[in-house]
N, C-alpha and C. Protein backbone atom coordinates (compact mmCIF):
# COMPACT_ATOMS: atom_id res chain seq x y z
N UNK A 1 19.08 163.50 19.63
CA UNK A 1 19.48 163.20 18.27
C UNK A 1 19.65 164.50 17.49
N UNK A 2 21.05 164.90 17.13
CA UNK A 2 21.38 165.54 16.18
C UNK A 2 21.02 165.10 14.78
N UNK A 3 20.79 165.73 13.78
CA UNK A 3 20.79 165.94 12.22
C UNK A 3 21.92 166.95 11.48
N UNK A 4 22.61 166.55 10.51
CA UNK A 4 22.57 167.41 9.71
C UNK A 4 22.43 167.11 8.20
N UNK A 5 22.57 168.13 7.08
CA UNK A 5 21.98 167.68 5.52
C UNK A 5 23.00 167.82 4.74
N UNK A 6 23.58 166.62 3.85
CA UNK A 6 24.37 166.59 2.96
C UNK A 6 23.76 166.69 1.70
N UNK A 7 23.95 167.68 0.79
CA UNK A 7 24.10 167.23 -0.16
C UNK A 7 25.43 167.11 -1.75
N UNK A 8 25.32 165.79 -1.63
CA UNK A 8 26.77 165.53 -2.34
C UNK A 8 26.04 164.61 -3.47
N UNK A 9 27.31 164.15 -4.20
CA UNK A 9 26.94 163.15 -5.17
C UNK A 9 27.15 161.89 -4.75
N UNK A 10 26.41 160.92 -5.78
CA UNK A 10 25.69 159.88 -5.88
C UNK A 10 26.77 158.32 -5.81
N UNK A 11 28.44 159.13 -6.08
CA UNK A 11 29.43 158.60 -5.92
C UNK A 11 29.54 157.75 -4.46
N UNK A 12 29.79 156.39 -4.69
CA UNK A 12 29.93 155.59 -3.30
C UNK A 12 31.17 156.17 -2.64
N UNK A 13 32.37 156.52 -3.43
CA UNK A 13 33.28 156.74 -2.71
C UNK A 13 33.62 157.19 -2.05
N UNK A 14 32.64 158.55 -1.80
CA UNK A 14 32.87 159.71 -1.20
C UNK A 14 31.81 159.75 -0.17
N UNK A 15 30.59 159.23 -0.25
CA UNK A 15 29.80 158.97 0.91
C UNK A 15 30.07 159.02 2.52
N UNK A 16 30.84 157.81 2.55
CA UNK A 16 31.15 157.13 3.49
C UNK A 16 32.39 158.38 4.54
N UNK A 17 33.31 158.69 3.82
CA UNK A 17 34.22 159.89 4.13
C UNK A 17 33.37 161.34 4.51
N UNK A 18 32.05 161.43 3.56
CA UNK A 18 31.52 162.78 4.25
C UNK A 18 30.69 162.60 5.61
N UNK A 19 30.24 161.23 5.67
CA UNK A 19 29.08 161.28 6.71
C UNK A 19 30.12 161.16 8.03
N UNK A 20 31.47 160.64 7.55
CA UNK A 20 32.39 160.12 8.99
C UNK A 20 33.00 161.89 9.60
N UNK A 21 33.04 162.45 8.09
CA UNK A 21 33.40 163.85 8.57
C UNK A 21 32.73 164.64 9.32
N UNK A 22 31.12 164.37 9.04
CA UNK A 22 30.53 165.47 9.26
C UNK A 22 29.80 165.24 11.02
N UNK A 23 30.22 163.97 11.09
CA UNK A 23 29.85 163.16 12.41
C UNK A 23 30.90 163.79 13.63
N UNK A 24 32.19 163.56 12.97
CA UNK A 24 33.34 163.92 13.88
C UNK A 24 33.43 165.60 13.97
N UNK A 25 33.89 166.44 13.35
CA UNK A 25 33.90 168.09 13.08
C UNK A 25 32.56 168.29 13.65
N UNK A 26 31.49 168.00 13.13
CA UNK A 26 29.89 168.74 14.14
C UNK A 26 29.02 168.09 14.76
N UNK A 27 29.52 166.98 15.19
CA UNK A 27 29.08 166.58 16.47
C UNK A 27 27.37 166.05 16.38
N UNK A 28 27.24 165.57 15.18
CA UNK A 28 26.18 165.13 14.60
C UNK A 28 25.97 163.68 14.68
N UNK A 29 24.34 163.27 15.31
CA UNK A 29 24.39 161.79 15.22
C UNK A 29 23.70 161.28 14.11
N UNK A 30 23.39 161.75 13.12
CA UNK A 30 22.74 161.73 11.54
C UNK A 30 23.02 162.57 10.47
N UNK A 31 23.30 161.75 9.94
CA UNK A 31 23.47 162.39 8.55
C UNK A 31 22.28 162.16 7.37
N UNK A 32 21.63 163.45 7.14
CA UNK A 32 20.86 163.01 5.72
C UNK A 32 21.15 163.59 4.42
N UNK A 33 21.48 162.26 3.75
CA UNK A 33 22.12 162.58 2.45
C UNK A 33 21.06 163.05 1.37
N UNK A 34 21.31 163.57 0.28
CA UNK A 34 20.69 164.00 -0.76
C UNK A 34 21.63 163.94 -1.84
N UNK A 35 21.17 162.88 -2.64
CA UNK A 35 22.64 162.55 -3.88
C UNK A 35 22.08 162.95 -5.19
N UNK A 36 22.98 163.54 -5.80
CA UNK A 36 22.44 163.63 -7.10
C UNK A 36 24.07 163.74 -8.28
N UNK A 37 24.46 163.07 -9.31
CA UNK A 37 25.98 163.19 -9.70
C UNK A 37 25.52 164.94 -9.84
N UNK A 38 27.47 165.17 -10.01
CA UNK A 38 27.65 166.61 -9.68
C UNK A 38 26.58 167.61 -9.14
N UNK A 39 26.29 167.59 -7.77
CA UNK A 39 25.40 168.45 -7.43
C UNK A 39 25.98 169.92 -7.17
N UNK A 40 27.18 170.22 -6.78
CA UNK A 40 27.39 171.25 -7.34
C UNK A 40 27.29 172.42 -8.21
N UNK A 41 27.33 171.02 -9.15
CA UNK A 41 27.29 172.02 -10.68
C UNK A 41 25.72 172.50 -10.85
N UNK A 42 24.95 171.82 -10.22
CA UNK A 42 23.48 171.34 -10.30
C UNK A 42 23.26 172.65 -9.71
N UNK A 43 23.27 173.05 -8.32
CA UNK A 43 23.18 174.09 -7.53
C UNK A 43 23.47 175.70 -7.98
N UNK A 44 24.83 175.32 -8.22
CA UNK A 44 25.58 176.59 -8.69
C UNK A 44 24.81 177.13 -9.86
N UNK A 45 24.53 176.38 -11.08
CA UNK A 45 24.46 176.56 -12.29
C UNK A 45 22.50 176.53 -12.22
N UNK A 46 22.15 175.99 -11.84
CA UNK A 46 20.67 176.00 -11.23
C UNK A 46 20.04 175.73 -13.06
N UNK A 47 20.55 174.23 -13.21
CA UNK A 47 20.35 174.04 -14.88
C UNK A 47 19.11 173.33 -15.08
N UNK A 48 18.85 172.92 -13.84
CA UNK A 48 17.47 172.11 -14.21
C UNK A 48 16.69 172.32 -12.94
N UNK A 49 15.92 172.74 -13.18
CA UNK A 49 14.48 173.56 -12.46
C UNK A 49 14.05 172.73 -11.49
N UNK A 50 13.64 171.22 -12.61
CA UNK A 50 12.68 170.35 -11.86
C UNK A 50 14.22 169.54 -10.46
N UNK A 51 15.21 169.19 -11.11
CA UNK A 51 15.77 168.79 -10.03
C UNK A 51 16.39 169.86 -8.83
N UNK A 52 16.48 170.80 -9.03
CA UNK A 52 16.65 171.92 -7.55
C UNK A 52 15.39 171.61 -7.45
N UNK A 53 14.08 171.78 -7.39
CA UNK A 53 13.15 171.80 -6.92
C UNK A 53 13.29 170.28 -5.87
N UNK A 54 13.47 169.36 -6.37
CA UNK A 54 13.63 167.95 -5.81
C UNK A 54 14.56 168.09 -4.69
N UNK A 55 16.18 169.11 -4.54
CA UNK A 55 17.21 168.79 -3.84
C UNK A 55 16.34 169.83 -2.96
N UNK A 56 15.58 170.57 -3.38
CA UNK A 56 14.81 171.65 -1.85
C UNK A 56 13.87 170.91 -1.66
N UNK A 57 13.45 170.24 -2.33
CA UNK A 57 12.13 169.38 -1.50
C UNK A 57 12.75 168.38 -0.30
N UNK A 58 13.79 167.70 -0.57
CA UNK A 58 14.87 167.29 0.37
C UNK A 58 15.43 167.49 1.41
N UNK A 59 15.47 168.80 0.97
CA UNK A 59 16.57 169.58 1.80
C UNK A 59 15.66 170.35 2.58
N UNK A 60 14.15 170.99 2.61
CA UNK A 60 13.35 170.95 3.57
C UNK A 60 13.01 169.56 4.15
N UNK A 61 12.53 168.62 4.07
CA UNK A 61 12.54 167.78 5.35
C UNK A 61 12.70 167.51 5.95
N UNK A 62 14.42 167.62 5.88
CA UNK A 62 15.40 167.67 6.71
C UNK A 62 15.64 168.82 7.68
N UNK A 63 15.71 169.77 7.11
CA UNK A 63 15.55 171.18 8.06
C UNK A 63 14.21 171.06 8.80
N UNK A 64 12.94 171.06 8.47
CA UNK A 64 12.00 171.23 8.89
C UNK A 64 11.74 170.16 9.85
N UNK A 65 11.61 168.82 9.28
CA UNK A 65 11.42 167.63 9.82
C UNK A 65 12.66 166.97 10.95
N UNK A 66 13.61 166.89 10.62
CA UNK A 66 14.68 166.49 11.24
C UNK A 66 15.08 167.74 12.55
N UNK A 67 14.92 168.57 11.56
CA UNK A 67 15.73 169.70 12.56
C UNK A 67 16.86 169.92 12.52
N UNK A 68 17.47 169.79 11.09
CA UNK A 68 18.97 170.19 10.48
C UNK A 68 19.35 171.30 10.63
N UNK A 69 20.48 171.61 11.23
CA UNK A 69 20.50 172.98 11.37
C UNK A 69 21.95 173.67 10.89
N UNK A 70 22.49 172.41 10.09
CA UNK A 70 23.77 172.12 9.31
C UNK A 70 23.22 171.90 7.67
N UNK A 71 23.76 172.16 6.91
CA UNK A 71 23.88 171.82 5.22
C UNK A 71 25.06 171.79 4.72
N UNK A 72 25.80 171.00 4.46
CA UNK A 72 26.54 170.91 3.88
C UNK A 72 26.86 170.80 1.75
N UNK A 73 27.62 171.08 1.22
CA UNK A 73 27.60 171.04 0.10
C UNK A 73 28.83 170.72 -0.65
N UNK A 74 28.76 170.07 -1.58
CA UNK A 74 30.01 169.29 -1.79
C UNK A 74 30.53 169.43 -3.09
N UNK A 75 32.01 169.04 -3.56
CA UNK A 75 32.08 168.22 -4.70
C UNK A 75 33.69 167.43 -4.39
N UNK A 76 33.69 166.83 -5.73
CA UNK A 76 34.38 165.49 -5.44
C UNK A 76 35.49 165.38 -7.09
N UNK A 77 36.90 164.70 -6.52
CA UNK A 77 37.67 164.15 -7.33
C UNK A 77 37.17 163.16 -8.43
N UNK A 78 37.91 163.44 -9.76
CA UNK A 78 37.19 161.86 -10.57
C UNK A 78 35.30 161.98 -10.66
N UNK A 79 34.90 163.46 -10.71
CA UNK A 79 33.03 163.03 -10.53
C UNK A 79 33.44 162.89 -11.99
N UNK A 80 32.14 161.82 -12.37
CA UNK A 80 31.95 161.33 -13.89
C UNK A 80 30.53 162.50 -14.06
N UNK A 81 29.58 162.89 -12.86
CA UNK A 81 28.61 164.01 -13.15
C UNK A 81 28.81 165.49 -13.50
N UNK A 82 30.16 165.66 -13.28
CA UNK A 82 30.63 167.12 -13.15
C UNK A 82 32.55 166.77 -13.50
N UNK A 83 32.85 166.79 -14.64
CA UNK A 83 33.89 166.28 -14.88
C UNK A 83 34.82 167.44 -15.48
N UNK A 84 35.25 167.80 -14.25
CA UNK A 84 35.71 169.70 -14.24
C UNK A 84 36.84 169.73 -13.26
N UNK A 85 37.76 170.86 -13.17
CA UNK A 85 38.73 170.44 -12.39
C UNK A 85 38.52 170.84 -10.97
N UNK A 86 39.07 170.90 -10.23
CA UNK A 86 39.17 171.20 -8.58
C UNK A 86 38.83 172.35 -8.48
N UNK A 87 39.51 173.30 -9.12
CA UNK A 87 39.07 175.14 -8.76
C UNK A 87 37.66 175.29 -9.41
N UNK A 88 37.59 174.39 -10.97
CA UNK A 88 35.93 175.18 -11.27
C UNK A 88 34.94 174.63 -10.54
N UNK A 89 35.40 173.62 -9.37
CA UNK A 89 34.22 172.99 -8.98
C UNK A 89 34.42 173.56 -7.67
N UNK A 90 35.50 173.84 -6.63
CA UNK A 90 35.54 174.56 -5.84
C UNK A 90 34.66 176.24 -5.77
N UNK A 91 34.78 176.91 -7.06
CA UNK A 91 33.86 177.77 -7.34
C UNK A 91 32.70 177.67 -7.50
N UNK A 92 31.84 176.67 -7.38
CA UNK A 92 30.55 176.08 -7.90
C UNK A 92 30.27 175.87 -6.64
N UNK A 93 31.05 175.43 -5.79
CA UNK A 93 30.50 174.96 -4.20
C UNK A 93 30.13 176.47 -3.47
N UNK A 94 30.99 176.92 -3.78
CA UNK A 94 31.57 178.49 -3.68
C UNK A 94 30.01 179.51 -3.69
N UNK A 95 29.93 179.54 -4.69
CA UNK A 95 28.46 179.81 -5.84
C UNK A 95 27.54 179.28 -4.60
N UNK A 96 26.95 177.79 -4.85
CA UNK A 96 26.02 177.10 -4.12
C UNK A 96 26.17 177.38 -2.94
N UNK A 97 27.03 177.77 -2.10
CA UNK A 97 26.85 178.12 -0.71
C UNK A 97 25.96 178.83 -0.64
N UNK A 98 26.31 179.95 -1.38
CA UNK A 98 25.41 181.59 -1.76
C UNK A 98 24.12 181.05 -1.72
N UNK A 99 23.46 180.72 -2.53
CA UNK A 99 22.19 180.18 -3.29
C UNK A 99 21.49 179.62 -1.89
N UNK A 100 22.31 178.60 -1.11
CA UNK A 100 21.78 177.56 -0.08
C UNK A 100 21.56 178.85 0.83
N UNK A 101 22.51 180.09 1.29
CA UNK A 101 22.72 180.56 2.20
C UNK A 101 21.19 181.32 2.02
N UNK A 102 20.54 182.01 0.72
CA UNK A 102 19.99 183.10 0.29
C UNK A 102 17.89 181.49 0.72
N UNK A 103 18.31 180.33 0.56
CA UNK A 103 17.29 179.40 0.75
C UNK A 103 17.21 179.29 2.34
N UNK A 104 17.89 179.13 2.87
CA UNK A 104 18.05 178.82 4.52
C UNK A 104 18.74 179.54 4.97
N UNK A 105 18.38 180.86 5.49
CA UNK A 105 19.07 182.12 6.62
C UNK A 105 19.14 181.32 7.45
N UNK A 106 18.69 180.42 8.21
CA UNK A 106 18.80 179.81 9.85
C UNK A 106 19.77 178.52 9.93
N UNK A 107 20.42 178.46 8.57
CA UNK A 107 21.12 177.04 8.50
C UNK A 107 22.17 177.12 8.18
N UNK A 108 23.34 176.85 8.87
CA UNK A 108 24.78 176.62 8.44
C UNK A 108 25.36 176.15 7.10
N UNK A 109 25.48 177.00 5.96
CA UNK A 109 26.18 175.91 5.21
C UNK A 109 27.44 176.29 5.28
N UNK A 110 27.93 175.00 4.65
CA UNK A 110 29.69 174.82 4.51
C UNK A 110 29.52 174.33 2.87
N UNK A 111 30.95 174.31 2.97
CA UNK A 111 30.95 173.41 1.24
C UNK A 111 32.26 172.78 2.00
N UNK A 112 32.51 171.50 1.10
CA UNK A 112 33.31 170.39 0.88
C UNK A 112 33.99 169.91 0.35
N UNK A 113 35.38 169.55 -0.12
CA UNK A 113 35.63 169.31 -1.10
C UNK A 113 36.37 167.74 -0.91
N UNK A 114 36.22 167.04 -1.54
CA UNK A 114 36.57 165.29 -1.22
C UNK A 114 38.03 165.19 -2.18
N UNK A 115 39.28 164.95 -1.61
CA UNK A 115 40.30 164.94 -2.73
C UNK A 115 40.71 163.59 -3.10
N UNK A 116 41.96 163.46 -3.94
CA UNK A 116 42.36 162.15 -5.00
C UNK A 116 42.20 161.21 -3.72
N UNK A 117 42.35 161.59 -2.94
CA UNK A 117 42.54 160.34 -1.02
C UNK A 117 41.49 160.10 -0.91
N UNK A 118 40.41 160.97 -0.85
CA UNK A 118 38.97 160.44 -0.76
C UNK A 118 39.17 161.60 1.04
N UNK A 119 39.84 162.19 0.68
CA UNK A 119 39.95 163.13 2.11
C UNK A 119 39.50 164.12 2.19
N UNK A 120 38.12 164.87 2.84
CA UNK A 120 37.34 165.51 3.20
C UNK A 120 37.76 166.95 3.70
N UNK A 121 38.13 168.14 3.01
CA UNK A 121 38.66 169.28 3.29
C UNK A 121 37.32 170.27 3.03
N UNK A 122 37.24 171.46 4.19
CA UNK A 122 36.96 172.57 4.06
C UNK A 122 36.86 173.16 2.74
N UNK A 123 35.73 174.27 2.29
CA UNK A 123 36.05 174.91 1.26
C UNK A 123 35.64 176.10 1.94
């Protein structure tokens, strides 16, 4: 059993499209999500203390416990949490890679970006 760690937003729509992505591209038989609206912005902008503390309390279990050795990081078309356009939120994933990368040396991150299709692209 593979793992790896999403964290995206809380949006149904986009769920379903990241876990199918992240199953097919890395060869993963689990996905553990961590939702929070615009987590991006959340990450990047590091605006509230107590909830990064919550998305790393998360986001170790998974690494530690699971044995994630993937993180992924996201954002999404239409977020009502982060209601910004494609590039400032592409930069925020951008940003949060950094941050995730500088939290977990031993863990892959990527960032994500979910478009108007609900279609799952590279950032």
């Amino acid at each position: 059993m593979t793992f790896c760690t999403s964290i995206h937003c809380m949006d149904g729509r986009i769920q379903e499209p990241i876990i199918q992505y992240l199953k097919k591209n890395y060869n993963v038989s689990f996905v553990d999500s961590i939702t929070e609206p615009g987590p991006n912005k959340i990450v990047a902008e590091y605006l509230n203390q107590q909830t990064m503390e919550s998305i790393k309390n998360r986001a170790d279990i998974s690494i530690q416990k699971h044995g994630s050795t993937l993180l992924a990081i996201s954002g999404h078309h239409d977020c009502a949490g982060n209601p910004t356009n494609e590039a400032t939120q592409k930069r925020q994933i951008k940003k949060s890679i950094n941050y995730l990368q500088g939290q977990y040396p031993n863990v892959e991150i990527i960032g994500l970006w979910i478009d108007k299709n609900w279609t799952v692209c590279p950032v």
